[in-house]
Structure formats: C-alpha cells, structure tokens
C-alpha atoms as a PDB file:
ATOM      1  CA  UNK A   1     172.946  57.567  62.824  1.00  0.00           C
ATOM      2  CA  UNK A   2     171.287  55.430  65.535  1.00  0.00           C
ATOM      3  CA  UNK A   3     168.819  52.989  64.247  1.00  0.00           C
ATOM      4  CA  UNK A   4     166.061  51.649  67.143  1.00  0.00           C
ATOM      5  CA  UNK A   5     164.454  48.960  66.339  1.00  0.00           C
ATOM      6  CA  UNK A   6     160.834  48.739  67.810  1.00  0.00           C
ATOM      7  CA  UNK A   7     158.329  45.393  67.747  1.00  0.00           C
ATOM      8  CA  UNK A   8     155.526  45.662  65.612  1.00  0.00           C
ATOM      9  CA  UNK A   9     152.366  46.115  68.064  1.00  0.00           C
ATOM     10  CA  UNK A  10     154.571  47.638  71.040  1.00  0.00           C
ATOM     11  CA  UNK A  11     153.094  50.972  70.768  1.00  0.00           C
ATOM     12  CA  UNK A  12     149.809  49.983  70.548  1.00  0.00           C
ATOM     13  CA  UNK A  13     149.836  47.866  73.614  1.00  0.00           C
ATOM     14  CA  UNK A  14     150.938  50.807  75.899  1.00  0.00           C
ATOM     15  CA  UNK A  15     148.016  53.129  74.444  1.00  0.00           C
ATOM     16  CA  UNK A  16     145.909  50.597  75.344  1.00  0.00           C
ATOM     17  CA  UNK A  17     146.884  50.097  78.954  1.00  0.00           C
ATOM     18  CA  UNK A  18     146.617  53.847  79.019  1.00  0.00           C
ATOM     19  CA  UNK A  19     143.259  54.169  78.241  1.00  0.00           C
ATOM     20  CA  UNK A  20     142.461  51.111  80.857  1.00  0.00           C
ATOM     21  CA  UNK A  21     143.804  53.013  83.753  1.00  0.00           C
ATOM     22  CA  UNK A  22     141.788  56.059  82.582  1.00  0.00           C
ATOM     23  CA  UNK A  23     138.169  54.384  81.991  1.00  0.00           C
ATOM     24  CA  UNK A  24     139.097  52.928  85.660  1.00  0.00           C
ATOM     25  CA  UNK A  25     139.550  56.008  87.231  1.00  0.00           C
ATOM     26  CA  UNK A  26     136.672  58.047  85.576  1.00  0.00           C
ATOM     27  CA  UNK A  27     134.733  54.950  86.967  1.00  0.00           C
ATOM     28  CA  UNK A  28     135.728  54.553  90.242  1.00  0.00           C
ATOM     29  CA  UNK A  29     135.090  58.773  90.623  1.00  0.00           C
ATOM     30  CA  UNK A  30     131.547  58.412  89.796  1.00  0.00           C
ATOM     31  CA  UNK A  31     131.976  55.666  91.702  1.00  0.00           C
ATOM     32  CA  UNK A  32     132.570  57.596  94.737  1.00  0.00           C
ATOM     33  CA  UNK A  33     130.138  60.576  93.393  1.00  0.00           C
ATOM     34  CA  UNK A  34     127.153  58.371  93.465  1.00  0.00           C
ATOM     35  CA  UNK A  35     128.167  57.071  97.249  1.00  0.00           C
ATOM     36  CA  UNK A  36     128.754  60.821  98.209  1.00  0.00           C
ATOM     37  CA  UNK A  37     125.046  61.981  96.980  1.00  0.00           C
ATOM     38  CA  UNK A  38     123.221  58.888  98.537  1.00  0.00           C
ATOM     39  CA  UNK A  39     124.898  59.564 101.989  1.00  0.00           C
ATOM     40  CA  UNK A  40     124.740  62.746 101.882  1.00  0.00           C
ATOM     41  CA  UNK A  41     121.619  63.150 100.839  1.00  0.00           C
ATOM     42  CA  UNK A  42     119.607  63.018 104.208  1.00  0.00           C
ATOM     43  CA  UNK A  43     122.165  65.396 105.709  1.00  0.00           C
ATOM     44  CA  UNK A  44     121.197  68.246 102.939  1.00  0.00           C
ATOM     45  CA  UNK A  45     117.473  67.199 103.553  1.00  0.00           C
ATOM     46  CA  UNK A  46     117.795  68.361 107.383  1.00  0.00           C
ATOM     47  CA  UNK A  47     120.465  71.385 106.603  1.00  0.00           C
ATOM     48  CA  UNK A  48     117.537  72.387 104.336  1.00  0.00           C
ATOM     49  CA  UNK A  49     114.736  71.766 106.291  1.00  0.00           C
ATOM     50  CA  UNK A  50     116.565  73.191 109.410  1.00  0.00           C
ATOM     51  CA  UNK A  51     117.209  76.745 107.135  1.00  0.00           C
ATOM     52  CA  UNK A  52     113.107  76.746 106.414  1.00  0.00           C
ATOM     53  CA  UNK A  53     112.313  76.514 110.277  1.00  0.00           C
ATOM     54  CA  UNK A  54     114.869  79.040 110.844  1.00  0.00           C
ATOM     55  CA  UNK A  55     113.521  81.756 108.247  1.00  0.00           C
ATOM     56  CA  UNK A  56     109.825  80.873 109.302  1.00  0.00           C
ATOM     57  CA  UNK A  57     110.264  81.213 113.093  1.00  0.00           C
ATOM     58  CA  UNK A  58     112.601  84.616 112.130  1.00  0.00           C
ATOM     59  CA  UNK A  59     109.598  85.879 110.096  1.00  0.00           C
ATOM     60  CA  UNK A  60     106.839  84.799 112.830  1.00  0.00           C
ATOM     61  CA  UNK A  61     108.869  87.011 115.499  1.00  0.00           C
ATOM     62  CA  UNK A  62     109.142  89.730 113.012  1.00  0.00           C
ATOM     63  CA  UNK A  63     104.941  89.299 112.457  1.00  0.00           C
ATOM     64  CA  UNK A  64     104.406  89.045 115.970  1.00  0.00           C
ATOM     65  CA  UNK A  65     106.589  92.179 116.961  1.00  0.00           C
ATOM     66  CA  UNK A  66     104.863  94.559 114.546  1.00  0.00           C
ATOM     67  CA  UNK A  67     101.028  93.273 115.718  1.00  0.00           C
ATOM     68  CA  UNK A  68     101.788  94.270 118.993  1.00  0.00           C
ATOM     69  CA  UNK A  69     103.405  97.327 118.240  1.00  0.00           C
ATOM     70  CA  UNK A  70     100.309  98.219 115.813  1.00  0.00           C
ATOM     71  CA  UNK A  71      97.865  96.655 118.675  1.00  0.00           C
ATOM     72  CA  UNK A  72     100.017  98.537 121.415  1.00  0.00           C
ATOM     73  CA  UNK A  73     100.135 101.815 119.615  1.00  0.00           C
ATOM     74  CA  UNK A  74      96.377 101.625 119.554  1.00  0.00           C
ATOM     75  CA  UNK A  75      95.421 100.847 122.882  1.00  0.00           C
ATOM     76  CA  UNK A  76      98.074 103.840 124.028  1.00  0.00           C
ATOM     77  CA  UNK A  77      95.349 106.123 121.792  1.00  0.00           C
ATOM     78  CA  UNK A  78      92.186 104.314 123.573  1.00  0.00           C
ATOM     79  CA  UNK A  79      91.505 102.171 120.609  1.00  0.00           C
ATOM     80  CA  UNK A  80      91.265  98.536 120.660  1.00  0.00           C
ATOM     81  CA  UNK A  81      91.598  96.989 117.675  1.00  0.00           C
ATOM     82  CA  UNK A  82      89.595  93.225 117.145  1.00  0.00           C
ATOM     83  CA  UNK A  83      88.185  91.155 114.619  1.00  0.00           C
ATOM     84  CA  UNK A  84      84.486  89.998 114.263  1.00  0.00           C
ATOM     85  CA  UNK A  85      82.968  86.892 111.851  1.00  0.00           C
ATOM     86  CA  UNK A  86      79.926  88.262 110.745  1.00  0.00           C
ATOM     87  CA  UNK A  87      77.949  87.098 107.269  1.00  0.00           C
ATOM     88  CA  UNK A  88      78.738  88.330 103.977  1.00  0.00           C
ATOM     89  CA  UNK A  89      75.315  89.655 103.387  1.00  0.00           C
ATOM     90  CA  UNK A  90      75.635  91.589 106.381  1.00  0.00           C
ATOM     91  CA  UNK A  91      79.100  93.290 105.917  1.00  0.00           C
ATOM     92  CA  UNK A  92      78.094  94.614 102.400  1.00  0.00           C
ATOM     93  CA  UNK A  93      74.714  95.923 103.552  1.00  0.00           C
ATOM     94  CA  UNK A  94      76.458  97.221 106.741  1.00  0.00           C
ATOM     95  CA  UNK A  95      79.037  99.001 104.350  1.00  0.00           C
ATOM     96  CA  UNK A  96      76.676 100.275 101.605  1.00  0.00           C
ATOM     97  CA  UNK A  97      74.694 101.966 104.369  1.00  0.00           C
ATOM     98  CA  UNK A  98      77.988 103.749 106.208  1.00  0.00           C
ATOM     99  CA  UNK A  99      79.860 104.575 102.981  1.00  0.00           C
ATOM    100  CA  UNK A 100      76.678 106.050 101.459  1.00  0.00           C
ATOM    101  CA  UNK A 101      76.008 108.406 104.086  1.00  0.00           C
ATOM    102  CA  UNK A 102      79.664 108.524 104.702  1.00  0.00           C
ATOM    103  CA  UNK A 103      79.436 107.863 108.179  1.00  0.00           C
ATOM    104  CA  UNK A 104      82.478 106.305 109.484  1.00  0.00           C
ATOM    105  CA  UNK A 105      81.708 106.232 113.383  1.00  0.00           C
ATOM    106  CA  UNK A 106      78.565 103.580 112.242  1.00  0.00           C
ATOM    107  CA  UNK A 107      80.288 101.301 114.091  1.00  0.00           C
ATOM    108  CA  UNK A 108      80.985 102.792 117.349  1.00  0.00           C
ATOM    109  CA  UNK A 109      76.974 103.875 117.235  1.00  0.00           C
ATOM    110  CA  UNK A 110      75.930 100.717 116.705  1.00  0.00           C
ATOM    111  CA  UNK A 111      77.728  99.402 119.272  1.00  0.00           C
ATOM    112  CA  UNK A 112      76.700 101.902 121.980  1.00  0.00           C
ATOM    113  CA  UNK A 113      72.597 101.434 120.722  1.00  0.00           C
ATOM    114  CA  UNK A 114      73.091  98.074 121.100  1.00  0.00           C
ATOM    115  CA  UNK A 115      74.065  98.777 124.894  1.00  0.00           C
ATOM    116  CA  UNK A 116      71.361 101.223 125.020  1.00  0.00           C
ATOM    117  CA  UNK A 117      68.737  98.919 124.222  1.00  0.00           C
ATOM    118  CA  UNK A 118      70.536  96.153 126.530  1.00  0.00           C
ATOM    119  CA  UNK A 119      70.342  98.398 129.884  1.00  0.00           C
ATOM    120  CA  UNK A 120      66.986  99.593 129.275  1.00  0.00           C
ATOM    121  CA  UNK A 121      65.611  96.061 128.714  1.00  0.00           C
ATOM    122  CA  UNK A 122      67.760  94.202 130.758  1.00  0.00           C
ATOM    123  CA  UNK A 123      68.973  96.334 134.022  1.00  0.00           C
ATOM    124  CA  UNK A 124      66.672  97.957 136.229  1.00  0.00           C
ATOM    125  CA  UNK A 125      69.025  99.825 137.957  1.00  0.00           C
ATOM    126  CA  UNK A 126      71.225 101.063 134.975  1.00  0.00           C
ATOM    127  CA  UNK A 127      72.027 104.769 134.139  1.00  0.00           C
ATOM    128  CA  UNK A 128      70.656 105.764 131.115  1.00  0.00           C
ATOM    129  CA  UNK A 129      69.174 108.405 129.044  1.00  0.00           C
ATOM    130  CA  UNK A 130      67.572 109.629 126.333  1.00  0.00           C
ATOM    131  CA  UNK A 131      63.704 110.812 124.837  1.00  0.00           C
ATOM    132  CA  UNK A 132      60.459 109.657 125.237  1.00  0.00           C
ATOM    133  CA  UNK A 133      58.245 110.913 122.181  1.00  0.00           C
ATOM    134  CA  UNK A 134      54.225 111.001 122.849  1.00  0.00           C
ATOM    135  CA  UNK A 135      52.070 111.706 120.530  1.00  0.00           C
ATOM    136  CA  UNK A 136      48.568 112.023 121.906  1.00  0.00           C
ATOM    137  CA  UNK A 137      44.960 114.122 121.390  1.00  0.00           C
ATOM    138  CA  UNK A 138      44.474 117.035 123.332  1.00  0.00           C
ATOM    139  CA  UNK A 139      41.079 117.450 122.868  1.00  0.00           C
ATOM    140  CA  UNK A 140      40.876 114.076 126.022  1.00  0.00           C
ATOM    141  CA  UNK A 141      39.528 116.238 128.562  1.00  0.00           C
ATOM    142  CA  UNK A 142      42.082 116.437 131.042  1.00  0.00           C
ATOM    143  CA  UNK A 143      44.803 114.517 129.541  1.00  0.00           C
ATOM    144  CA  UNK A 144      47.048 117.310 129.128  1.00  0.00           C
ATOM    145  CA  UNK A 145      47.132 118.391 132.887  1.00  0.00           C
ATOM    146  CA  UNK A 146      47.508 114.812 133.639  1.00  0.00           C
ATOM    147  CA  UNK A 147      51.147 114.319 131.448  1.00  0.00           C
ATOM    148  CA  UNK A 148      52.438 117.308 133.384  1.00  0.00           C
ATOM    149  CA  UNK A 149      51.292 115.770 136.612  1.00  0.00           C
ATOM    150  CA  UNK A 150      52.761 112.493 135.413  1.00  0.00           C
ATOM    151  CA  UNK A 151      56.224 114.491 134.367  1.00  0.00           C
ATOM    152  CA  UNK A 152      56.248 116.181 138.079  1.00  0.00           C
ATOM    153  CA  UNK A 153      56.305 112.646 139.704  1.00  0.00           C
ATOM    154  CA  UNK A 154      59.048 111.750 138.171  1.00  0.00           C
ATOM    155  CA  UNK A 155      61.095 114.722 138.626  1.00  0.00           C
ATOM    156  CA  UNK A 156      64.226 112.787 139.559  1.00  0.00           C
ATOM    157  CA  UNK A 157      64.076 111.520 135.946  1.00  0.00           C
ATOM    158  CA  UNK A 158      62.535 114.213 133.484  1.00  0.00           C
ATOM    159  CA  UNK A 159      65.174 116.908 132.791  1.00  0.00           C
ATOM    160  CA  UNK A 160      63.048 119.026 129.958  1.00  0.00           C
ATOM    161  CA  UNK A 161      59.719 118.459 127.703  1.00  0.00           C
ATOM    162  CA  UNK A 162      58.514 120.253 124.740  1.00  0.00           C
ATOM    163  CA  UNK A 163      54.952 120.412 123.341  1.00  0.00           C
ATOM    164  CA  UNK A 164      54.531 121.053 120.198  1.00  0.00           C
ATOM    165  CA  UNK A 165      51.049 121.373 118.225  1.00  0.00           C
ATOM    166  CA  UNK A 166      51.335 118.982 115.226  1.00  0.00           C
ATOM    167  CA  UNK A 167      47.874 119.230 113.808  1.00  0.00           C
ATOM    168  CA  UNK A 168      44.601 120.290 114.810  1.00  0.00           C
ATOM    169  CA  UNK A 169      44.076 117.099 116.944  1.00  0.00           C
ATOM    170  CA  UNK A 170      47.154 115.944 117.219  1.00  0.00           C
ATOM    171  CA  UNK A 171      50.001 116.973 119.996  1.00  0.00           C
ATOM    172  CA  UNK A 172      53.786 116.109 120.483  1.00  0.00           C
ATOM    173  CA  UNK A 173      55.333 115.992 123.886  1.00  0.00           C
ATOM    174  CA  UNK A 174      58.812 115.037 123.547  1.00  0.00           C
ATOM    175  CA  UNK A 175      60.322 114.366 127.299  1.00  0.00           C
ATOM    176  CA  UNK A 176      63.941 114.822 127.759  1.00  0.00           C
ATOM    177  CA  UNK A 177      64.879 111.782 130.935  1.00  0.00           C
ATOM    178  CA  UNK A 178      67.955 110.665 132.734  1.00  0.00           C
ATOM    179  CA  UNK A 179      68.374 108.266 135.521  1.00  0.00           C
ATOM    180  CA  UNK A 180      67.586 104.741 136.617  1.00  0.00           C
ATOM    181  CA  UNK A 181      66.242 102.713 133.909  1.00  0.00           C
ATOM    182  CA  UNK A 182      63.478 101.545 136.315  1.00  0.00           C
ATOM    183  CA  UNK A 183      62.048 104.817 136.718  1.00  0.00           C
ATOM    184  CA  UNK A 184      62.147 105.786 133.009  1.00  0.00           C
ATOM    185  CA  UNK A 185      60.400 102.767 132.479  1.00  0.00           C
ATOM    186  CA  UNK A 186      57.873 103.674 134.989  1.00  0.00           C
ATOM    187  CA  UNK A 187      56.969 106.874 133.443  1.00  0.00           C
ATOM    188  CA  UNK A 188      57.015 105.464 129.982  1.00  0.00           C
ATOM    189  CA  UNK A 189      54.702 103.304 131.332  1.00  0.00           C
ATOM    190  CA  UNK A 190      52.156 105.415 132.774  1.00  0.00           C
ATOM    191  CA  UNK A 191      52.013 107.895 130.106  1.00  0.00           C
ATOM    192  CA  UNK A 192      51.614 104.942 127.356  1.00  0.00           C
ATOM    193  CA  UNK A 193      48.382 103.570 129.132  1.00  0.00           C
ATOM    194  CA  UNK A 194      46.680 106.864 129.750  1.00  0.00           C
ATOM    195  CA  UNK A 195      43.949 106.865 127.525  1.00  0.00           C
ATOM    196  CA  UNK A 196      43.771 109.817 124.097  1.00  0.00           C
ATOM    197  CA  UNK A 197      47.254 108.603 123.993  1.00  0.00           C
ATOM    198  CA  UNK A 198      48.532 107.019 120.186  1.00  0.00           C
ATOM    199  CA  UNK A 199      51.805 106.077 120.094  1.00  0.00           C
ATOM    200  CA  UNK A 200      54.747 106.330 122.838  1.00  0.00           C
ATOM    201  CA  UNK A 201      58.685 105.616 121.459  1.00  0.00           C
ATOM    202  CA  UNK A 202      61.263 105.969 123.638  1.00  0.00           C
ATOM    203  CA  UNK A 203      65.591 106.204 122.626  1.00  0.00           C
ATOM    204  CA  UNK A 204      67.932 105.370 125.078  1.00  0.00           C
ATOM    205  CA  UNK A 205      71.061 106.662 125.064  1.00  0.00           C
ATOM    206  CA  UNK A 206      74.169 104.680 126.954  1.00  0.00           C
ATOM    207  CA  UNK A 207      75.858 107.362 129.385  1.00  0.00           C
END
C-alpha cells in the first residue's frame, strides 16, 4: 500500500486558480461581445436600411408597372382614366343624384353639357346642335306666319319644327337646329324679340 502524503490547503489552492482563469475568460468574451456590437452596430444600421430601400423601390416598380398596365389597358378601350379634387358636398350630392336614378354615364353627360354650353357661349363659329323651345300666343296677328318666315331664313340651320297647341292661347314650336353656333344664335335671337312671344330656351348639344 502506497501512502501520498498531500499539504493541507494544496487542493484548495489549485481550485482556486481554476476558477481565476475561468471568471477571466468569461470576462474578456463579453469583453470582446460588447466591442463586436458597438462596431458593428452602424454596419447592421446600413445593411438594414439598405434592405428597406431595396423592398420599397422593388414595390414602387411593381406599383408603377400595374398603373400603367391598368391606365394602358384603358386608353387601348378609348377610356382615359384621371382624377379630379372636387368638394365633399359636391361628390355626395353628385352621387345621390346618379345612384338614385341609377344613371352611371352622369358623368360623361355632364361633361359633354358643359362643352355644350361652352361652344354656344363662347365660339361663334362652333358646330353644334340641339332645340330651341318657343312658347308664344297665336292669337298676335301675324306672328305665326312670321316664325315660319323666320325658320325659312335660316334654312342652313333649322333641320325640323313641330307646333303643337298647348292651350287655348298658348302654342309650342319646338325647332330642331344644327350648324354654326352664330347662326343658331341669330335665330334664337330674332324669334325671342318678336313680340306675343313668352319664353324662348334653347339646349345645345356638343356634336
């Protein structure tokens, strides 16, 4: 039998020095873990900020490409598609009148009335058409042989006329016209200061 004789306190002292290396090391890692994230940092700040403008300019092109295939796709039909600001007040009265008639070309008519009214007030030499409405008394001696007279010098203009008997006084001559606005004007204007005439309205129509 061998007998080894240790020193009291010899195993403790090499536990110890263990544990010192150990504490050291776990130390000097975080050590080296702080230094990493503090450099590294700024470098993962533009890797991530460089991904963002990637995905956002990736999802602009993919935006832009299918507006102008839904723009193009449009125009090919004869339909171009834009965007108006208008007031709030206006859109909801604008859409309670459509959707309760259910009308859905109200926009397209308001857009060609608006030219109407545009050429016949603002170009004399426009192409238009449309009705002018007279309502006059027949019992004007004379008056009636003078708005046929007045419809036969404008012949390049007046197309058609109808006379109808509203009441006992009261007569409707509704005169169908097409051609320069100047002309239609013209007429309009002669037949709405003839005297036993009431009331004169006339609707353009854009051609």
């Amino acid at each position: 039998m061998v007998v080894v004789n240790v020193p009291i306190g010899m195993g403790m002292v090499s536990g110890g020095v263990d544990m010192t290396y150990a504490s050291a090391a776990i130390s000097a890692v975080n050590v080296m873990v702080f230094v990493f994230v503090i450099f590294s940092a700024p470098l993962i700040r533009v890797t991530v900020c460089c991904f963002c403008n990637i995905m956002l300019i990736s999802v602009s092109v993919v935006l832009l490409c299918l507006w102008w295939f839904w723009v193009g796709s449009g125009s090919v039909k004869g339909v171009v598609r834009f965007s108006v600001s208008v007031p709030p007040g206006l859109v909801r009265d604008f859409d309670g009148a459509w959707r309760s008639m259910g009308y859905v070309k109200a926009v397209h008519d308001a857009f060609r009335g608006f030219i109407s009214e545009y050429k016949w007030a603002g170009e004399a030499g426009a192409e238009i058409g449309g009705t002018i409405v007279l309502l006059y008394y027949p019992d004007k001696p004379g008056l009636l042989n003078w708005i046929v007279e007045a419809q036969h010098r404008f012949e390049d203009v007046v197309i058609s006329s109808m006379h109808i008997h509203l009441t006992k006084d009261k007569c409707l001559e509704i005169i169908a016209v097409r051609g320069k606005a100047e002309r239609i004007k013209g007429l309009s204007l002669e037949l709405m200061t003839k005297k036993g005439v009431k009331q004169l309205k006339f609707t353009p129509i854009a051609l």
